[in-house]
N, C-alpha and C. Protein backbone atom coordinates (compact mmCIF):
# COMPACT_ATOMS: atom_id res chain seq x y z
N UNK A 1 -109.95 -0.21 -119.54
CA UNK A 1 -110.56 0.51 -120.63
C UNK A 1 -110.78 -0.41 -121.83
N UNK A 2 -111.89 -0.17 -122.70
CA UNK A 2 -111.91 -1.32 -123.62
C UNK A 2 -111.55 -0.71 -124.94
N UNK A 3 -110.97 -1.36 -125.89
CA UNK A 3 -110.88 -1.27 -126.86
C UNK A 3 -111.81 -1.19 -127.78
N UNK A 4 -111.98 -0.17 -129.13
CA UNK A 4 -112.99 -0.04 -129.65
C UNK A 4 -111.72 0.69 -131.12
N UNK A 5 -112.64 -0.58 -131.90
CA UNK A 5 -112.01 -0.28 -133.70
C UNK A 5 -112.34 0.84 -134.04
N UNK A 6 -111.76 1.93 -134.82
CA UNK A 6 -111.90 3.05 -135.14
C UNK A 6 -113.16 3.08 -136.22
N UNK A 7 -114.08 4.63 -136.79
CA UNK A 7 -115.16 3.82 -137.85
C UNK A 7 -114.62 3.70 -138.98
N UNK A 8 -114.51 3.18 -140.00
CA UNK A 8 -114.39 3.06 -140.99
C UNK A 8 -113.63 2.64 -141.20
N UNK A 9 -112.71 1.85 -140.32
CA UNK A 9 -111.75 0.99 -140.24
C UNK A 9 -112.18 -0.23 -139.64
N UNK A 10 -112.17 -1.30 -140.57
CA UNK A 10 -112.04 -2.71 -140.27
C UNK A 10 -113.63 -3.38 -140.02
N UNK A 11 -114.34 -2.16 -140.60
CA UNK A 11 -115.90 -2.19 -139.87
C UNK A 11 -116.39 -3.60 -141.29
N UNK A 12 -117.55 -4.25 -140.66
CA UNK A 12 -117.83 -5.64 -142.01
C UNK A 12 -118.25 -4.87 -142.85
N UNK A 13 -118.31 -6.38 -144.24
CA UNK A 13 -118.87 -5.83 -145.54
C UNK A 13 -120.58 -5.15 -145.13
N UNK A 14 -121.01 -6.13 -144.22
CA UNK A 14 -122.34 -5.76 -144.57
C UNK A 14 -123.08 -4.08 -143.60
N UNK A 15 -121.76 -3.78 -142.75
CA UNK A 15 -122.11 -2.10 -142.05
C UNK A 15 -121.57 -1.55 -143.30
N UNK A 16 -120.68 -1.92 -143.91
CA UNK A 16 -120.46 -0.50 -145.46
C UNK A 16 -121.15 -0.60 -146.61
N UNK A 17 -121.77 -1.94 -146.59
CA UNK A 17 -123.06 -2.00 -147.49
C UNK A 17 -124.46 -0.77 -147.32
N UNK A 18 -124.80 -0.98 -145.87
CA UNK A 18 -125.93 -0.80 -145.46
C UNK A 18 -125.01 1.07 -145.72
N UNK A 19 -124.24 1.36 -145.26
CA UNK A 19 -123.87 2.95 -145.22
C UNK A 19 -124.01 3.38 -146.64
N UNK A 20 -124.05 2.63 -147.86
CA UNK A 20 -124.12 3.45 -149.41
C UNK A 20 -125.52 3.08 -149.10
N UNK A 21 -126.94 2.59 -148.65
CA UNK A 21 -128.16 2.48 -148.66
C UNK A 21 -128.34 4.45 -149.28
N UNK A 22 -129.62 4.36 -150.00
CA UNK A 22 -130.04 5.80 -150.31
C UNK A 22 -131.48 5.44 -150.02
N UNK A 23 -132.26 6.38 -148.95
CA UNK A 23 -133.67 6.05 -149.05
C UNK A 23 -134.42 7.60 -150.05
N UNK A 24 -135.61 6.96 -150.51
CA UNK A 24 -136.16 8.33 -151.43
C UNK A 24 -137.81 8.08 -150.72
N UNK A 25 -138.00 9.65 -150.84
CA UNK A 25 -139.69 9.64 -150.56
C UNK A 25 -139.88 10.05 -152.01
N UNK A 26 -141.12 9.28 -152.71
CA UNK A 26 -141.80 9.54 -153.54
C UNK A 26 -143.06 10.24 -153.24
N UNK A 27 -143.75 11.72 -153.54
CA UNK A 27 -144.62 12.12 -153.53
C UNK A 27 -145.73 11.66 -154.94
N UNK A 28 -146.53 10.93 -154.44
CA UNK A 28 -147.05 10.45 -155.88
C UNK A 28 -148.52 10.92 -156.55
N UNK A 29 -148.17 11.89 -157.92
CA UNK A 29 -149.35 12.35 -158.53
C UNK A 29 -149.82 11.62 -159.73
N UNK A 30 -150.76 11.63 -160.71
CA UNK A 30 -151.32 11.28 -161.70
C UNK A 30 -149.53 11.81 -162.72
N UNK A 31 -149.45 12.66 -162.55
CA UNK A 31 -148.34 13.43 -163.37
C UNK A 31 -146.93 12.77 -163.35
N UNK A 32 -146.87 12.33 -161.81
CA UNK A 32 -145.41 11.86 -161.66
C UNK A 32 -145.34 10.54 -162.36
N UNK A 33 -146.52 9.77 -162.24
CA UNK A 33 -146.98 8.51 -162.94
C UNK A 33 -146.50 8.54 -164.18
N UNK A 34 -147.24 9.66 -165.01
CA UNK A 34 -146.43 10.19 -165.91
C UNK A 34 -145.03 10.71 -166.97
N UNK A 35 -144.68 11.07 -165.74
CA UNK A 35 -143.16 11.43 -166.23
C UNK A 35 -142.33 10.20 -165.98
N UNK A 36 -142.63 9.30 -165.11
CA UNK A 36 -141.84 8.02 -165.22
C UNK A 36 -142.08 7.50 -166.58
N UNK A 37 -143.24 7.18 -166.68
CA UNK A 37 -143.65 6.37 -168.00
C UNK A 37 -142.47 6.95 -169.13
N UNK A 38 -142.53 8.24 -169.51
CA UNK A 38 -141.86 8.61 -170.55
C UNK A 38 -140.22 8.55 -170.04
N UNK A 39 -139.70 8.22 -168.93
CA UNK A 39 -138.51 8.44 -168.86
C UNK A 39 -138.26 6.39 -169.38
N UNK A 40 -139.31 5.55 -168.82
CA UNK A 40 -138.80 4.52 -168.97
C UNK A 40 -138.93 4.14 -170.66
N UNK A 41 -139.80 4.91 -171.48
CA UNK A 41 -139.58 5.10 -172.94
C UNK A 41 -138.15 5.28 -173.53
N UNK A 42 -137.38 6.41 -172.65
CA UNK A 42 -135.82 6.84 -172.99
C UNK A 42 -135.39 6.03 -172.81
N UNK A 43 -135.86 5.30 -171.64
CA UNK A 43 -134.57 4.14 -171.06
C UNK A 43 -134.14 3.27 -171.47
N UNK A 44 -134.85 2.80 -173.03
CA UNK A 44 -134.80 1.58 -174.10
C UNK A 44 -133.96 2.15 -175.07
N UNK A 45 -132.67 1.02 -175.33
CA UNK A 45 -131.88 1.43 -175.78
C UNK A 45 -132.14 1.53 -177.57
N UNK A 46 -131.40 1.18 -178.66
CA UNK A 46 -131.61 1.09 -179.59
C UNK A 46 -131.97 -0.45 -180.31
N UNK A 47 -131.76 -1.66 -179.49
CA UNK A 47 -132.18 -2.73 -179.75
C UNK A 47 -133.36 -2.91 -179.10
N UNK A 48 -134.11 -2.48 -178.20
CA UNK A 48 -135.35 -2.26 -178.09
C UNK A 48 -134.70 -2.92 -176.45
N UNK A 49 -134.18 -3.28 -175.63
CA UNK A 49 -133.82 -4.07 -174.62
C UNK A 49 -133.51 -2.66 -173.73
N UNK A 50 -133.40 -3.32 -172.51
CA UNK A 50 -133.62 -2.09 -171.45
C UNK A 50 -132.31 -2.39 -170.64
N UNK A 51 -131.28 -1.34 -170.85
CA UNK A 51 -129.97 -1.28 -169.88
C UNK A 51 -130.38 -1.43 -168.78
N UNK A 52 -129.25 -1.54 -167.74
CA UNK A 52 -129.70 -2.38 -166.22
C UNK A 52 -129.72 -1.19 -165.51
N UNK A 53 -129.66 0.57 -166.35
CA UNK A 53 -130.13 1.15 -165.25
C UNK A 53 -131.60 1.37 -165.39
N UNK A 54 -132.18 1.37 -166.58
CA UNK A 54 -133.73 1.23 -166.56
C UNK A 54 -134.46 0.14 -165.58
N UNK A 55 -133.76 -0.45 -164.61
CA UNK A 55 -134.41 -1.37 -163.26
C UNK A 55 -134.77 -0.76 -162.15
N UNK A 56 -133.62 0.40 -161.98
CA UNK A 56 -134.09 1.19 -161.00
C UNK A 56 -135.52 2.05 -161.55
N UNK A 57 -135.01 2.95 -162.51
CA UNK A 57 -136.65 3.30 -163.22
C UNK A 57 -138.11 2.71 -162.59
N UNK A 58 -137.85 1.30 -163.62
CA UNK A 58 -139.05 0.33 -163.52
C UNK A 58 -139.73 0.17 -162.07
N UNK A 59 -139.00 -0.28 -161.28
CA UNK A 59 -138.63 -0.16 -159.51
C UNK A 59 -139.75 1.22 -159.09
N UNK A 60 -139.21 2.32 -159.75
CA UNK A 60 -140.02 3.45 -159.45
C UNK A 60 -141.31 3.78 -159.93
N UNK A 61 -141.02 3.27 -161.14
CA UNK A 61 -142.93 3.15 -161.47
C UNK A 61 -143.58 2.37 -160.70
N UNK A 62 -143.10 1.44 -160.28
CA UNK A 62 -143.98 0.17 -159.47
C UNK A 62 -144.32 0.58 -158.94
N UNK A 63 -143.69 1.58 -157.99
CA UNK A 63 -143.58 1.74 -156.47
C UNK A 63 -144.55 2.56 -156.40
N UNK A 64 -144.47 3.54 -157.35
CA UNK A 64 -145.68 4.40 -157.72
C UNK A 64 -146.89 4.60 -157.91
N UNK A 65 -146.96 3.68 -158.93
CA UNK A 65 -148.29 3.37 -159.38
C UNK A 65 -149.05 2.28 -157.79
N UNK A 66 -148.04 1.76 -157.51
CA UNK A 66 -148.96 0.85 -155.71
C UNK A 66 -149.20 1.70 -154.80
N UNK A 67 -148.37 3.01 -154.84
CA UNK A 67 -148.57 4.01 -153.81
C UNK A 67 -149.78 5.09 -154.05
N UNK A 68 -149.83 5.40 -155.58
CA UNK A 68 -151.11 6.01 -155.87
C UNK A 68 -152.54 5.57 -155.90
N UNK A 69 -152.49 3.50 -155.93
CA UNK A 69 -153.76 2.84 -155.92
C UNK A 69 -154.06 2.58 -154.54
N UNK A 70 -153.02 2.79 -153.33
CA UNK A 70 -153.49 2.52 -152.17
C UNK A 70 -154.77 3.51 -151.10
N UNK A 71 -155.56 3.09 -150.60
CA UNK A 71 -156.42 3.96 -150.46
C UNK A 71 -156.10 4.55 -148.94
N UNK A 72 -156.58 6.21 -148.75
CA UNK A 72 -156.01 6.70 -148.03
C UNK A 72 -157.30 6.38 -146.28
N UNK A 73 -156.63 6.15 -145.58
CA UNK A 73 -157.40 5.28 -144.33
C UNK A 73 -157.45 6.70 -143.40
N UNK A 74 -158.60 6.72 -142.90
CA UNK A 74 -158.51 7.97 -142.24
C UNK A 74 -158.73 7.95 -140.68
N UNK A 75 -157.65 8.71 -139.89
CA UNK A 75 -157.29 8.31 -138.32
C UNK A 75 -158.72 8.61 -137.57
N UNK A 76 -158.18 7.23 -136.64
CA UNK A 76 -159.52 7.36 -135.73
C UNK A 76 -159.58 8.80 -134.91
N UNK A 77 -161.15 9.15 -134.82
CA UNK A 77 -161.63 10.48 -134.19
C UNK A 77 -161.00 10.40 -132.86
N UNK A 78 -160.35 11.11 -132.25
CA UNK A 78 -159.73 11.00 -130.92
C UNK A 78 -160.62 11.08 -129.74
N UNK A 79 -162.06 12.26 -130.16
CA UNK A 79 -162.59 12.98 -129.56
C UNK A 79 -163.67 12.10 -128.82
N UNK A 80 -163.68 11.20 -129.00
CA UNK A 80 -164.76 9.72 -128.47
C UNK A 80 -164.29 9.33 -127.09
């Protein structure tokens, strides 16, 4: 019979890395574009410099604004 390490015991850094991973779907409108913008406005502190959680933010506008300029490709007709 073989031996097998229990989970979460003794497992590497990089399987308990990958287990805190969070994936997000962004649905992206003109609006959501939007409401980022003004959240990354909040996100500036009082010296005008942007705390290191305004990266994730920023991260999300990017992601956004590339996902709303990409153009939508439309599936080939099957019926051919």
């Amino acid at each position: 019979m073989a031996r097998t390490k229990p989970v979460g015991k003794g497992s590497s850094s990089k399987r308990q890395a990958d287990s805190r991973q969070i994936k997000l779907t962004l649905y992206v409108t003109p609006k959501t574009i939007e409401n980022l913008e003004r959240l990354r406005l909040k996100a500036l502190d009082r010296n005008g410099k942007r705390p290191a959680k305004s990266t994730l933010i920023e991260s999300l506008i990017n992601r956004a604004m590339a996902a709303h300029k990409e153009e939508k490709i439309p599936y080939p007709d099957k019926r051919r």
